[in-house]
C-alpha atoms as a PDB file:
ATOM      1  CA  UNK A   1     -64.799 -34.519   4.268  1.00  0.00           C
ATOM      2  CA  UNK A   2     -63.975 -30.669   3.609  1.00  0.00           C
ATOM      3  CA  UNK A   3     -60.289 -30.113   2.277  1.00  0.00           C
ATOM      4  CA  UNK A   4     -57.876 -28.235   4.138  1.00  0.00           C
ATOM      5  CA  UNK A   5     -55.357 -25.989   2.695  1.00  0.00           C
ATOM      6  CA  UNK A   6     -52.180 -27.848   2.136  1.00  0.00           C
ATOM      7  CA  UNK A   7     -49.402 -26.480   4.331  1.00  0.00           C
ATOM      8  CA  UNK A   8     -45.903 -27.139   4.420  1.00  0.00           C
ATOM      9  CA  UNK A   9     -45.388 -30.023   7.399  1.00  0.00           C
ATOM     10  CA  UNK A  10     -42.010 -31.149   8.767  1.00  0.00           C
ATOM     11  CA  UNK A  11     -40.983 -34.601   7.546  1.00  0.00           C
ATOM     12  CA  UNK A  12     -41.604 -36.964  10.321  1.00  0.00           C
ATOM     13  CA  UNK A  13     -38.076 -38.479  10.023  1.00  0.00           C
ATOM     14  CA  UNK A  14     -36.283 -35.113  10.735  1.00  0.00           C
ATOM     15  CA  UNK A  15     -34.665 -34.998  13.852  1.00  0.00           C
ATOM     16  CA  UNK A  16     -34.701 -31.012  14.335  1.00  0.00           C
ATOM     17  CA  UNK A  17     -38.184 -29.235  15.776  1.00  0.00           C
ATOM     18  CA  UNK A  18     -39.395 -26.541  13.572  1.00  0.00           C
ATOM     19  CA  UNK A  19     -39.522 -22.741  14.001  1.00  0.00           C
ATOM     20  CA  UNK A  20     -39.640 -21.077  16.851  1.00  0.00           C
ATOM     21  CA  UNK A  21     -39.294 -23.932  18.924  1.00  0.00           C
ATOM     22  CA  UNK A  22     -35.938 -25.297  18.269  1.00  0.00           C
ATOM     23  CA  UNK A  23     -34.616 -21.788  18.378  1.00  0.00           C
ATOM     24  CA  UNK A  24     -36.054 -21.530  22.157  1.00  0.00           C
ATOM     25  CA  UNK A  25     -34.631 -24.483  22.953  1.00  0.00           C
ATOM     26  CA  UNK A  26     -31.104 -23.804  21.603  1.00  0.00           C
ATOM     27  CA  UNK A  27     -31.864 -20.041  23.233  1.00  0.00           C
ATOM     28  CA  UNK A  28     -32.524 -21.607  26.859  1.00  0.00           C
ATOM     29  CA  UNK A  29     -29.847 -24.445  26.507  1.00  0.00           C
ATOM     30  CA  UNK A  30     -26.212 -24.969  25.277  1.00  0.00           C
ATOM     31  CA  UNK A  31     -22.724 -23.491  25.256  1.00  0.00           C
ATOM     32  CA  UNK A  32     -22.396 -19.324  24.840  1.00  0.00           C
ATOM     33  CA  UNK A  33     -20.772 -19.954  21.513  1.00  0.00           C
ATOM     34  CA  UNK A  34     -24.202 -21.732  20.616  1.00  0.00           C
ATOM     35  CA  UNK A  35     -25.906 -19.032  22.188  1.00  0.00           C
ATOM     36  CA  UNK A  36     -23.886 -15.978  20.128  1.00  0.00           C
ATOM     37  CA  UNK A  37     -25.233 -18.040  17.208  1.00  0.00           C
ATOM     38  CA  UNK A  38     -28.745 -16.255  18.128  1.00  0.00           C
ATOM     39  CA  UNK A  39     -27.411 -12.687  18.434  1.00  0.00           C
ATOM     40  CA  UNK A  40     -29.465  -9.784  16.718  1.00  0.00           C
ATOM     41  CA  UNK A  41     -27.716  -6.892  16.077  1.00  0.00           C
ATOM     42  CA  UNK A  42     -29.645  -3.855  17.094  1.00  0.00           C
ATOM     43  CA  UNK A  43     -31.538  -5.625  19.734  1.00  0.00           C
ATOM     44  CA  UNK A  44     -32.707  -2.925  22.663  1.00  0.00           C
ATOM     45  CA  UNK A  45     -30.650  -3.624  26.211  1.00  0.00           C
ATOM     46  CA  UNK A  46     -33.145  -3.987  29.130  1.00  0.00           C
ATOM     47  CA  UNK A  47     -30.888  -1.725  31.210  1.00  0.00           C
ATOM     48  CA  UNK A  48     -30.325   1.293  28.585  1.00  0.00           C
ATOM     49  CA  UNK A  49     -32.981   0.821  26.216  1.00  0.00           C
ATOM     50  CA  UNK A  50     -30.617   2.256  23.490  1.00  0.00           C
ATOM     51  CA  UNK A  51     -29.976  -0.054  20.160  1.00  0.00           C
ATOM     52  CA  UNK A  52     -26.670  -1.585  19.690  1.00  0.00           C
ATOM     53  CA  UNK A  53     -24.759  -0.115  16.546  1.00  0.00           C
ATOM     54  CA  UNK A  54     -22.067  -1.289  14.314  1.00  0.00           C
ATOM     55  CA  UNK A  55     -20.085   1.630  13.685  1.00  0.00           C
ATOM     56  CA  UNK A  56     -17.674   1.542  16.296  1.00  0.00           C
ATOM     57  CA  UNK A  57     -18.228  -1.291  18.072  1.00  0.00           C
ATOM     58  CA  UNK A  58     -21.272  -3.882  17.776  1.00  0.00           C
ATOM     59  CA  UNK A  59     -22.186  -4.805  20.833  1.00  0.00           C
ATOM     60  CA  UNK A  60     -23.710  -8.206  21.177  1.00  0.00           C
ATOM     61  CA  UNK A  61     -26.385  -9.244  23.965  1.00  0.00           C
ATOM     62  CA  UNK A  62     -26.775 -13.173  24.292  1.00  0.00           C
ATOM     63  CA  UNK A  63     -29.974 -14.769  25.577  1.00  0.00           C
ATOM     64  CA  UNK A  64     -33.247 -13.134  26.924  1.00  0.00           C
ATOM     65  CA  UNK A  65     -32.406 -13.071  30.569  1.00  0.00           C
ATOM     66  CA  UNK A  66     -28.273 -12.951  30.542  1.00  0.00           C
ATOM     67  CA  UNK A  67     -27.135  -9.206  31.151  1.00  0.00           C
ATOM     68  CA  UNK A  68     -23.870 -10.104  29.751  1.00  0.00           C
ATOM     69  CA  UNK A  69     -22.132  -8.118  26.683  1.00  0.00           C
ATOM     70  CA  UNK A  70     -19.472  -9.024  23.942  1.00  0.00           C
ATOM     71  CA  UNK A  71     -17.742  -5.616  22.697  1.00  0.00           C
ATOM     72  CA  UNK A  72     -16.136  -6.535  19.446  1.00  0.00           C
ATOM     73  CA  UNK A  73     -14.373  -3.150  18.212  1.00  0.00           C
ATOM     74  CA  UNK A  74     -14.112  -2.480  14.278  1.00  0.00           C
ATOM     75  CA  UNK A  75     -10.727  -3.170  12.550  1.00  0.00           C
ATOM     76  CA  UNK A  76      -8.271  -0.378  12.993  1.00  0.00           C
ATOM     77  CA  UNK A  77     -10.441   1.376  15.524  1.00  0.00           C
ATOM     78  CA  UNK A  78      -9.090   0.712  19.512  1.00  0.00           C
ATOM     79  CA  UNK A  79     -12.153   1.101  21.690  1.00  0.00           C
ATOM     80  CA  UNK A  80     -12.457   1.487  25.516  1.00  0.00           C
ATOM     81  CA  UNK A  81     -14.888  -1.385  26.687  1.00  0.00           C
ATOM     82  CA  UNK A  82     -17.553  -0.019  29.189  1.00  0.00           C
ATOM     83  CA  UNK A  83     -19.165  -1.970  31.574  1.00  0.00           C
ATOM     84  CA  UNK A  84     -21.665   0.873  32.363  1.00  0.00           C
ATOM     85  CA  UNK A  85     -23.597   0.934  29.277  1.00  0.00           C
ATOM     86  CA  UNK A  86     -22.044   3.911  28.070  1.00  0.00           C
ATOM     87  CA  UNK A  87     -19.994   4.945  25.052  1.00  0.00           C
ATOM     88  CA  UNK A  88     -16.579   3.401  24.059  1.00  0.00           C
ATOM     89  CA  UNK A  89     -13.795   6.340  24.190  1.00  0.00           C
ATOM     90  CA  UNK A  90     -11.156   6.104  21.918  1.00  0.00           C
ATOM     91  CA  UNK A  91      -7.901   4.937  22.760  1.00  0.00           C
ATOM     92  CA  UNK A  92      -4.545   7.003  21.450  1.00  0.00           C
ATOM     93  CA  UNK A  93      -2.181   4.849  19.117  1.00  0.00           C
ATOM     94  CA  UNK A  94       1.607   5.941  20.527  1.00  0.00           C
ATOM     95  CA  UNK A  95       3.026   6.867  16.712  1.00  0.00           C
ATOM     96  CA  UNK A  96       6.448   5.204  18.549  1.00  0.00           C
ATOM     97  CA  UNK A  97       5.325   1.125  19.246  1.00  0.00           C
ATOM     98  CA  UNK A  98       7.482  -0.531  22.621  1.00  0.00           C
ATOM     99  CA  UNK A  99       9.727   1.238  24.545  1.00  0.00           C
ATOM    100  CA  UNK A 100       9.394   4.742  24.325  1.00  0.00           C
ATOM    101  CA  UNK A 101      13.224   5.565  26.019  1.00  0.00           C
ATOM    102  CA  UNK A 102      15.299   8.437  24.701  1.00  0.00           C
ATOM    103  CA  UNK A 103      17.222   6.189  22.532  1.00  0.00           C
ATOM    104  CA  UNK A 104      14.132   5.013  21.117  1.00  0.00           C
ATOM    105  CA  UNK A 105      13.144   8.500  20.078  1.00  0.00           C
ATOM    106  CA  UNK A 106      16.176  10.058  18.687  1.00  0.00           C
ATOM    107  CA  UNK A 107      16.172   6.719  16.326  1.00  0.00           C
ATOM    108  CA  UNK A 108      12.682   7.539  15.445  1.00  0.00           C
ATOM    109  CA  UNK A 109      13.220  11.247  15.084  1.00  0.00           C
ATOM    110  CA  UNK A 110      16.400  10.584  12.635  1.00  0.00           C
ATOM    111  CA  UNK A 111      14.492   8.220  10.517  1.00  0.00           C
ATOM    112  CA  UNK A 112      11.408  10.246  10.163  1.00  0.00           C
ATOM    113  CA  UNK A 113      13.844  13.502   9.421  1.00  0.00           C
ATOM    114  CA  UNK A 114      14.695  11.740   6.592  1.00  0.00           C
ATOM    115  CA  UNK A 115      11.622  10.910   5.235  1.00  0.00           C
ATOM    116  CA  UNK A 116      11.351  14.625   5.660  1.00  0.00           C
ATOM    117  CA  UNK A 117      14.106  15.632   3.837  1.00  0.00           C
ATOM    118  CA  UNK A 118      12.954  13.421   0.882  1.00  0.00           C
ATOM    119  CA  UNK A 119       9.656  15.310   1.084  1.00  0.00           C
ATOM    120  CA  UNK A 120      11.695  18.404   0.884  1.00  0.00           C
ATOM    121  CA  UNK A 121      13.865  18.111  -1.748  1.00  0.00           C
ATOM    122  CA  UNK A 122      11.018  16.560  -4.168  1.00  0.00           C
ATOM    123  CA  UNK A 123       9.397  20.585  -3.601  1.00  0.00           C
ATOM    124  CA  UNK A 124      12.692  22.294  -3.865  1.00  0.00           C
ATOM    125  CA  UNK A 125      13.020  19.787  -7.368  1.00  0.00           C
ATOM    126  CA  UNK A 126       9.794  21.307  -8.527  1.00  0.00           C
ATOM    127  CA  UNK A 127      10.308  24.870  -7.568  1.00  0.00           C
ATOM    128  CA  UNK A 128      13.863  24.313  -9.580  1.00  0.00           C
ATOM    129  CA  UNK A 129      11.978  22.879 -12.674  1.00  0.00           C
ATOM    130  CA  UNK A 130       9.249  25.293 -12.385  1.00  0.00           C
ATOM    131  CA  UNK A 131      12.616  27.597 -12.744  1.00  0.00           C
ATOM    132  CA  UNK A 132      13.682  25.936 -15.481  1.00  0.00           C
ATOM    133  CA  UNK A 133      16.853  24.206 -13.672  1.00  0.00           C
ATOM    134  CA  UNK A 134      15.758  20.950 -14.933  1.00  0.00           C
ATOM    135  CA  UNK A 135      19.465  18.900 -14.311  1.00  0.00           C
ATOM    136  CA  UNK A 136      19.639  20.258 -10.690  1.00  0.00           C
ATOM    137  CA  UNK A 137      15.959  18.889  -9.795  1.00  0.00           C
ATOM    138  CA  UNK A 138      16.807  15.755 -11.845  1.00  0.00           C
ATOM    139  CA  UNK A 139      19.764  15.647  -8.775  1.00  0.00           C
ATOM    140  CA  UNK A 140      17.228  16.631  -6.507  1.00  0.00           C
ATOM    141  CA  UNK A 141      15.406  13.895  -7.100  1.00  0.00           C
ATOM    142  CA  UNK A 142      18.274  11.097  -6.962  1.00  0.00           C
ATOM    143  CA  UNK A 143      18.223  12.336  -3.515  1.00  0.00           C
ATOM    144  CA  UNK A 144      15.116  11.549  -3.077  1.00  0.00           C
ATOM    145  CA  UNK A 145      15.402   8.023  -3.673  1.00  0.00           C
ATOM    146  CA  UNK A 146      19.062   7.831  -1.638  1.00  0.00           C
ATOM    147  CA  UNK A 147      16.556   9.214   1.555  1.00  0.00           C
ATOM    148  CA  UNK A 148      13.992   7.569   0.642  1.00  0.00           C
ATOM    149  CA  UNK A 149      16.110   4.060   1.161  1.00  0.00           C
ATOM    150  CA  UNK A 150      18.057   5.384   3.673  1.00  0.00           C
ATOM    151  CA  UNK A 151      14.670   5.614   6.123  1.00  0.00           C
ATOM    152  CA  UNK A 152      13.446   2.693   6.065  1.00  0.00           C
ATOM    153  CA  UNK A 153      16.705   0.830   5.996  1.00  0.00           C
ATOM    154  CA  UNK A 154      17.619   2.985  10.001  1.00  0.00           C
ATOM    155  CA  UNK A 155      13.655   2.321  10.554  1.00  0.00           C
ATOM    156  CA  UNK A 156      14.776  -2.077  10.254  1.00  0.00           C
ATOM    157  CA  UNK A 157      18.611  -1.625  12.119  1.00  0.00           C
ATOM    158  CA  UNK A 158      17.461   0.558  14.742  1.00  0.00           C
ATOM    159  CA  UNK A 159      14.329  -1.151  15.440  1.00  0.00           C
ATOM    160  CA  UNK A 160      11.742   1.431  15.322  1.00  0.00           C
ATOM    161  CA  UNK A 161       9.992   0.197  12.232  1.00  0.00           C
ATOM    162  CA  UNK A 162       5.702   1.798  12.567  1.00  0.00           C
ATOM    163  CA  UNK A 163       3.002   1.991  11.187  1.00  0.00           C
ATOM    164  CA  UNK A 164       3.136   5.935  11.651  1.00  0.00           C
ATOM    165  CA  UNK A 165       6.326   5.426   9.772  1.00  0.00           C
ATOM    166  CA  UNK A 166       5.309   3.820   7.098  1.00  0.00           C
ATOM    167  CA  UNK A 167       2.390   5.670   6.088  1.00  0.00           C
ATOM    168  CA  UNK A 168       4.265   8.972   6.194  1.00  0.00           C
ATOM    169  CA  UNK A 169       7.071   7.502   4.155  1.00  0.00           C
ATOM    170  CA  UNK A 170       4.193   6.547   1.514  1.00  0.00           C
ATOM    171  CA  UNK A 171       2.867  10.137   1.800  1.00  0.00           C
ATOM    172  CA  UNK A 172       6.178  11.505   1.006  1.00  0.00           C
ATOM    173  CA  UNK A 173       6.872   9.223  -1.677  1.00  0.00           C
ATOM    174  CA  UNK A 174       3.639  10.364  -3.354  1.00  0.00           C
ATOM    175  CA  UNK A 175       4.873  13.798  -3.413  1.00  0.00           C
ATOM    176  CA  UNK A 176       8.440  12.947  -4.243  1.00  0.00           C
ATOM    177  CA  UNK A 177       8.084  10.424  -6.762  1.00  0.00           C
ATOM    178  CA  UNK A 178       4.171  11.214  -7.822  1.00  0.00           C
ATOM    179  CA  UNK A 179       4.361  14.565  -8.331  1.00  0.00           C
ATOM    180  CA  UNK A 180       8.116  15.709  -8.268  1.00  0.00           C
ATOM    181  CA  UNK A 181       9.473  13.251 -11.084  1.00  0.00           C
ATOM    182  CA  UNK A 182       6.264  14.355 -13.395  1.00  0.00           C
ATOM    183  CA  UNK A 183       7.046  18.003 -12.890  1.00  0.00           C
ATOM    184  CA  UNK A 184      10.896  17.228 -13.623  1.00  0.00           C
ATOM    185  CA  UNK A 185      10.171  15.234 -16.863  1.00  0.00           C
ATOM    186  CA  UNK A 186       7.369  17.636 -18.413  1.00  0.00           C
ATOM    187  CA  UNK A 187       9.987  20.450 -17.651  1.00  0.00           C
ATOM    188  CA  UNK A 188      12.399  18.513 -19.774  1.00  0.00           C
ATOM    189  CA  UNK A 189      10.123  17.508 -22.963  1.00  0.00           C
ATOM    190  CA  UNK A 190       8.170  20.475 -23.260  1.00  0.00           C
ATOM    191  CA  UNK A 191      10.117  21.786 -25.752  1.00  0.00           C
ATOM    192  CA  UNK A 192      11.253  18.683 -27.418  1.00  0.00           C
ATOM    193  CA  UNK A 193       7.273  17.507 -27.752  1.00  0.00           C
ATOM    194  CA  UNK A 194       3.808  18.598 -28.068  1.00  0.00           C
ATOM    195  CA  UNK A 195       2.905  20.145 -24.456  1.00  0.00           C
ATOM    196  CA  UNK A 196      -0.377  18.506 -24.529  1.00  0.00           C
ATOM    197  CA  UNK A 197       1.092  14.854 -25.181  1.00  0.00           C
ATOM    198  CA  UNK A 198       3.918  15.878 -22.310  1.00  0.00           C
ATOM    199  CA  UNK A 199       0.952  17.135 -19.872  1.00  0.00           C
ATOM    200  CA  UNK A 200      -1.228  13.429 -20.415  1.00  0.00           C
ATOM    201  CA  UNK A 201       1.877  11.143 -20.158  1.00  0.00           C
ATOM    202  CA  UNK A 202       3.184  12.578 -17.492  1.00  0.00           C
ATOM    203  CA  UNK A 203       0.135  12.740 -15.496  1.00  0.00           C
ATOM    204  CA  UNK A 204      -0.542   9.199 -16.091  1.00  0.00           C
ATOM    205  CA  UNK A 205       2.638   8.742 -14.053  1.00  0.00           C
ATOM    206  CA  UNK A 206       1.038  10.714 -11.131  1.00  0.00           C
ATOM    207  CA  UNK A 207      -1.925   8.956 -11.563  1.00  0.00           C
ATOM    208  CA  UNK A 208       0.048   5.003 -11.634  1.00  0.00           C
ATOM    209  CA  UNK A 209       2.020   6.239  -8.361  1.00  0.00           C
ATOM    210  CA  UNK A 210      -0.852   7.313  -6.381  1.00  0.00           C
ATOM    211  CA  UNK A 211      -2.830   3.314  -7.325  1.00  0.00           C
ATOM    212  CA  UNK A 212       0.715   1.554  -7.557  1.00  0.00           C
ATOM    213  CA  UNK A 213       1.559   3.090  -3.520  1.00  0.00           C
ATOM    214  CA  UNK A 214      -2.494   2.841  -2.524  1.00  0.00           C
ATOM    215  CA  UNK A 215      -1.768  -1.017  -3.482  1.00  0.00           C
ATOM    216  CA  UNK A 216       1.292  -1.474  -1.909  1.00  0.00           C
ATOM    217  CA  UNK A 217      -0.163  -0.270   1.168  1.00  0.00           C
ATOM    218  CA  UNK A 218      -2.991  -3.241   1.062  1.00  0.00           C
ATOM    219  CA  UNK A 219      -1.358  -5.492  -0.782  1.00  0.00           C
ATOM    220  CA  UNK A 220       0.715  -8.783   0.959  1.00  0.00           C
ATOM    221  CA  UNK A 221       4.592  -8.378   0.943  1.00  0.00           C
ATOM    222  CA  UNK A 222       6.832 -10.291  -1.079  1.00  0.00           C
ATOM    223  CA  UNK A 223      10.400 -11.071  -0.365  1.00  0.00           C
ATOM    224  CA  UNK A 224      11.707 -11.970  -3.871  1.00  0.00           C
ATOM    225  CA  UNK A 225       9.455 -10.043  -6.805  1.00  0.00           C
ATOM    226  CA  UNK A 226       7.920  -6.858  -6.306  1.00  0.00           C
ATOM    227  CA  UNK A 227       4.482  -6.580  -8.293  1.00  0.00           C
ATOM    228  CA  UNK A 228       5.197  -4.054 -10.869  1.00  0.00           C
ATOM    229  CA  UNK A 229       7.903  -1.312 -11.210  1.00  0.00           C
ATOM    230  CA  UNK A 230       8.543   0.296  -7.504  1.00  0.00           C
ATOM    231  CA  UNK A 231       7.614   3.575  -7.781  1.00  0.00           C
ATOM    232  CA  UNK A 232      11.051   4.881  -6.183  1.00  0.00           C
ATOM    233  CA  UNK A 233      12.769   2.636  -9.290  1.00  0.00           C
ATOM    234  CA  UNK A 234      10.709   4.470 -11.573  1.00  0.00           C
ATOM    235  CA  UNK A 235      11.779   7.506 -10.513  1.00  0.00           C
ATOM    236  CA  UNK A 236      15.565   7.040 -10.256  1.00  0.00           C
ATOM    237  CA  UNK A 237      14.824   6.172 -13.908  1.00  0.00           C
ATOM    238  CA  UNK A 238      13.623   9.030 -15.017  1.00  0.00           C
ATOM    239  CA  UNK A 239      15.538  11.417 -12.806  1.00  0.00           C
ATOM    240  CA  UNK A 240      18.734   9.503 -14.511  1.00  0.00           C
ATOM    241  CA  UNK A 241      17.204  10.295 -17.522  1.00  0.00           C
ATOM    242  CA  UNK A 242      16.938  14.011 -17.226  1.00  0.00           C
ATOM    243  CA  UNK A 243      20.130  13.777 -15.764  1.00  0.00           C
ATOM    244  CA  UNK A 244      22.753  12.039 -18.286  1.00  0.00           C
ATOM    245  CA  UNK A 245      20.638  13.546 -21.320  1.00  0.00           C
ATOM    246  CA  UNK A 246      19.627  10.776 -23.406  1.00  0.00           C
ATOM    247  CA  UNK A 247      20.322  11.183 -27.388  1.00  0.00           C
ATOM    248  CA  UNK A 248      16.689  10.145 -28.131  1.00  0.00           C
ATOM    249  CA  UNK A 249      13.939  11.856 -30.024  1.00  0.00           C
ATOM    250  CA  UNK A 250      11.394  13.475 -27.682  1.00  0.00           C
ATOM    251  CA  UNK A 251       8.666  11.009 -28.712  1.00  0.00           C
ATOM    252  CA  UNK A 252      10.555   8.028 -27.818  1.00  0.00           C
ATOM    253  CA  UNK A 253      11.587   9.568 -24.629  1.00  0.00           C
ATOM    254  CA  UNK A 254       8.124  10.539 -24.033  1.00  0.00           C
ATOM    255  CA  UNK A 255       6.523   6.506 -24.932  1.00  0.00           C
ATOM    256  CA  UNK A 256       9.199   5.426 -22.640  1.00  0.00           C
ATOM    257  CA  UNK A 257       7.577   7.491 -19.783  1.00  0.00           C
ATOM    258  CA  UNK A 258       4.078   5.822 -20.584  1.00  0.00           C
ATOM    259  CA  UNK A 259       5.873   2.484 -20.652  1.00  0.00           C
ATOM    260  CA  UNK A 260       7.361   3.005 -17.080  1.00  0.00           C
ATOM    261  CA  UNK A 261       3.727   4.514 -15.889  1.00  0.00           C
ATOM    262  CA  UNK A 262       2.375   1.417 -17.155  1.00  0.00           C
ATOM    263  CA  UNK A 263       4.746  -0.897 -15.625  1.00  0.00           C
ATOM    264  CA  UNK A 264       4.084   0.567 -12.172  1.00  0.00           C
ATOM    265  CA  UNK A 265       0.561  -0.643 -12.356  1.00  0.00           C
ATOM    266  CA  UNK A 266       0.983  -3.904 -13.827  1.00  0.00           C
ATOM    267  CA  UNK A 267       0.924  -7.939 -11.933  1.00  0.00           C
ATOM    268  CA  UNK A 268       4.183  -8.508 -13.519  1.00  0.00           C
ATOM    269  CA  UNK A 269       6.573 -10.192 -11.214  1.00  0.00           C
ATOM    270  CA  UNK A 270       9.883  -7.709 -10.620  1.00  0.00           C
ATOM    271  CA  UNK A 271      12.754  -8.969  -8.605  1.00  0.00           C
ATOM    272  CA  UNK A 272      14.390  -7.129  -5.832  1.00  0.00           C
ATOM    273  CA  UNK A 273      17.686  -5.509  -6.276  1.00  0.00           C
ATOM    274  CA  UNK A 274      18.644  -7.547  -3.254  1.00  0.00           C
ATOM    275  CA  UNK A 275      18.481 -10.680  -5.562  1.00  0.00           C
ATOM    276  CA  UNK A 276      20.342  -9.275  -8.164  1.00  0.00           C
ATOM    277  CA  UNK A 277      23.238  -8.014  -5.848  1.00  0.00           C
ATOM    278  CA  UNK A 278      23.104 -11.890  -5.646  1.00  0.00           C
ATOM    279  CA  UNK A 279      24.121 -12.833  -8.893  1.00  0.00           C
ATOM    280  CA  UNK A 280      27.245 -14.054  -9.896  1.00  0.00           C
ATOM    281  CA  UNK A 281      29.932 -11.386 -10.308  1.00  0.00           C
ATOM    282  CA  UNK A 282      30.770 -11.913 -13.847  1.00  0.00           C
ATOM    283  CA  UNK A 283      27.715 -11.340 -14.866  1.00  0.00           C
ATOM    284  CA  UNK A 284      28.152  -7.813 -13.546  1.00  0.00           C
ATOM    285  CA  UNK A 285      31.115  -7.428 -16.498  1.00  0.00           C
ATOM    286  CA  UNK A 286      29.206  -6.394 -19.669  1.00  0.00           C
ATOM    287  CA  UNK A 287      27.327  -3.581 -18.210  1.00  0.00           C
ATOM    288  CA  UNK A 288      30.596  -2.446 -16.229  1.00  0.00           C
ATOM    289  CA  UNK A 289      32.523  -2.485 -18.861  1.00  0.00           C
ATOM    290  CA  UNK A 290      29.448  -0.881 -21.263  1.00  0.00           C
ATOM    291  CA  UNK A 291      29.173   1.940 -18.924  1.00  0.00           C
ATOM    292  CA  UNK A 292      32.780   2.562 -19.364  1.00  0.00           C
ATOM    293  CA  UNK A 293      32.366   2.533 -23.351  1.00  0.00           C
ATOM    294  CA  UNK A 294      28.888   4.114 -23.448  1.00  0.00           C
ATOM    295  CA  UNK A 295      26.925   5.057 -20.567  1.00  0.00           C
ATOM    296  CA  UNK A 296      23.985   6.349 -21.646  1.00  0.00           C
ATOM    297  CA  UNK A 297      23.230   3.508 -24.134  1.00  0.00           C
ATOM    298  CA  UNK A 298      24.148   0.926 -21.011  1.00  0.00           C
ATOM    299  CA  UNK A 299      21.563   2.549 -18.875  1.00  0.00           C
ATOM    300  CA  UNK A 300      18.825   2.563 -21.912  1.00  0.00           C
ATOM    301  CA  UNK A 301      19.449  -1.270 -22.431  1.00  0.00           C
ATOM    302  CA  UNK A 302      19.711  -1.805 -18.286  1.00  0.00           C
ATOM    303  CA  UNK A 303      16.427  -0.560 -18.184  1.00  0.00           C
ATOM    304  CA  UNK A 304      15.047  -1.618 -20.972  1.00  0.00           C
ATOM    305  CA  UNK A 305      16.004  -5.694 -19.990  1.00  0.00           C
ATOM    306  CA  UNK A 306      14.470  -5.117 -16.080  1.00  0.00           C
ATOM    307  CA  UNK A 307      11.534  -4.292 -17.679  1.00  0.00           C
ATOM    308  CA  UNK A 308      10.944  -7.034 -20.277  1.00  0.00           C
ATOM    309  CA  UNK A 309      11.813  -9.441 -17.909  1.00  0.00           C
ATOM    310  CA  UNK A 310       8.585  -8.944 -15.377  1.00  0.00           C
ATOM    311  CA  UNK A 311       6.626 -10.164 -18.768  1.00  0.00           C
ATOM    312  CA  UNK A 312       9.261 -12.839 -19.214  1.00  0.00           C
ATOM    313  CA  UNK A 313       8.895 -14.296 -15.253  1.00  0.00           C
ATOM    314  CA  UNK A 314       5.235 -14.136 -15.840  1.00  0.00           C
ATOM    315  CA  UNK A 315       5.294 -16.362 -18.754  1.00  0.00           C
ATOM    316  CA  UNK A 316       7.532 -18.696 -17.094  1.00  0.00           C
ATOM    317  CA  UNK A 317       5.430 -19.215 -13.974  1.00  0.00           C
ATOM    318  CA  UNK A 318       1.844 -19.559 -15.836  1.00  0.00           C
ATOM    319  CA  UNK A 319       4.313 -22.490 -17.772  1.00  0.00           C
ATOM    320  CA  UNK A 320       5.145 -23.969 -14.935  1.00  0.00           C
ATOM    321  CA  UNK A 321       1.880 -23.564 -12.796  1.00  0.00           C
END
């Protein structure tokens, strides 16, 4: 007896047909769900003879004989469905979400003005520094971060919190806080330190805002820590510091600005001011009464605690995890 080839055979015990077959039968029986199961994307429509794509919308045709589509539009992008066959048109996004009365407006215009004016006065602080008026753009830029809070907390009260909104308050922050506050500091050290070692640290700052806000933007919010410095906190910081005219040597000045552009970038655990307001008032004595002995050593060791204490939280929750 001649031997065959050996082939590959289905166990006689299994209770599923092989191949082709059990797909036809799950094609011609069984729920759509089962059916969607079969779906092959780029499969030719009997009616249009043009291939589904996927970079819009993927359309989906279930079965052989069923002239039925699923439009399932890609995330972010609002798509018109069509039952015709033909292209999807894009559908506007209103930058105002709800209600779109004149109240409604003149709350949205206000907030977004002052986004605006934070925008603005982070230029005016770097035509000023690029003037050498480094104290007034260090004031410029504590306005900044006044506006900058001041939007988003009308944006909540009034109730015309958007996504519009918050991307342009991210933009402006990046130019504010990104490239202002660099501009500010460099103005400040250039003559107390090496212009080359004032030009890399501070555009490692620029570089930690523009990934710290990218990540924000992505990231899951937080109620009680923020994940590394805020980029608005690191700013007041170093506006402050340009401001009050700290009595340290430009290198340690200038290894504190790495520090902070470090600390913007890091998965250290921050808490919110909101949780500090929290805290029990007599624990707000020794840095009143420091600031009223010797304020610009206060604000050095204010700083200098709110920052050890991310690495301190994180230690504390891997211990307890």
């Amino acid at each position: 007896m001649p031997s065959t080839p050996w082939r590959r055979r289905r166990p006689t015990d299994s209770p599923r047909p092989a191949g082709r077959r059990w797909a036809g039968r799950l094609r011609r029986g069984g729920s759509l769900a089962r059916q969607a199961l079969l779906v092959r994307v780029g499969r030719r429509s009997a009616e249009t003879g043009r291939a589904a794509t996927a970079t819009r919308a993927e359309v989906l045709h279930i079965g052989s004989d069923s002239a039925r589509t699923l439009t399932i539009p890609a995330p972010g992008v609002p798509v018109d469905v069509s039952v015709d066959g033909s292209d999807p048109a894009p559908v506007s996004i209103p930058l105002l979400p709800g209600e779109r009365t004149m109240s409604r407006r003149a709350s949205f215009a206000l907030v977004n003005a002052c986004t605006l004016a934070s925008l603005g006065l982070g230029l005016l602080a770097i035509f000023l520094a690029m003037d050498g008026q480094v104290r007034i753009a260090a004031a410029c830029l504590v306005a900044c971060v006044i506006f900058d809070g001041l939007d988003g907390a009308l944006a909540r009260k009034l109730g015309v919190a958007s996504p519009f909104g918050a991307q342009m308050d991210s933009l402006a922050d990046m130019c504010s806080f990104g490239l202002a506050a660099p501009v500010v500091v460099y103005a400040s050290l250039a003559d107390q330190v090496p212009q080359a070692a004032a030009a890399i640290a501070t555009a490692l700052v620029a570089g930690c805002a523009a990934i710290r806000l990218a990540r924000f933007n992505v990231s899951p919010k937080d109620g009680r820590f923020f994940c590394g410095v805020p980029t608005t906190m690191v700013a007041a910081v170093l506006a402050l510091t340009v401001l009050i005219g700290l009595p340290l040597p430009g290198m340690v000045q200038l290894a504190g600005v790495t520090l902070l552009a470090f600390a913007m970038v890091s998965s250290f655990p921050y808490v919110k001011l909101a949780r500090l307001l929290k805290l029990p008032p007599w624990l707000w004595l020794l840095p009143i009464v420091g600031a009223l002995l010797e304020p610009r050593m206060t604000f050095v060791l204010i700083v200098a605690t709110y920052l050890v204490s991310g690495p301190l939280l994180w230690m504390r929750t891997r211990h307890t995890v």
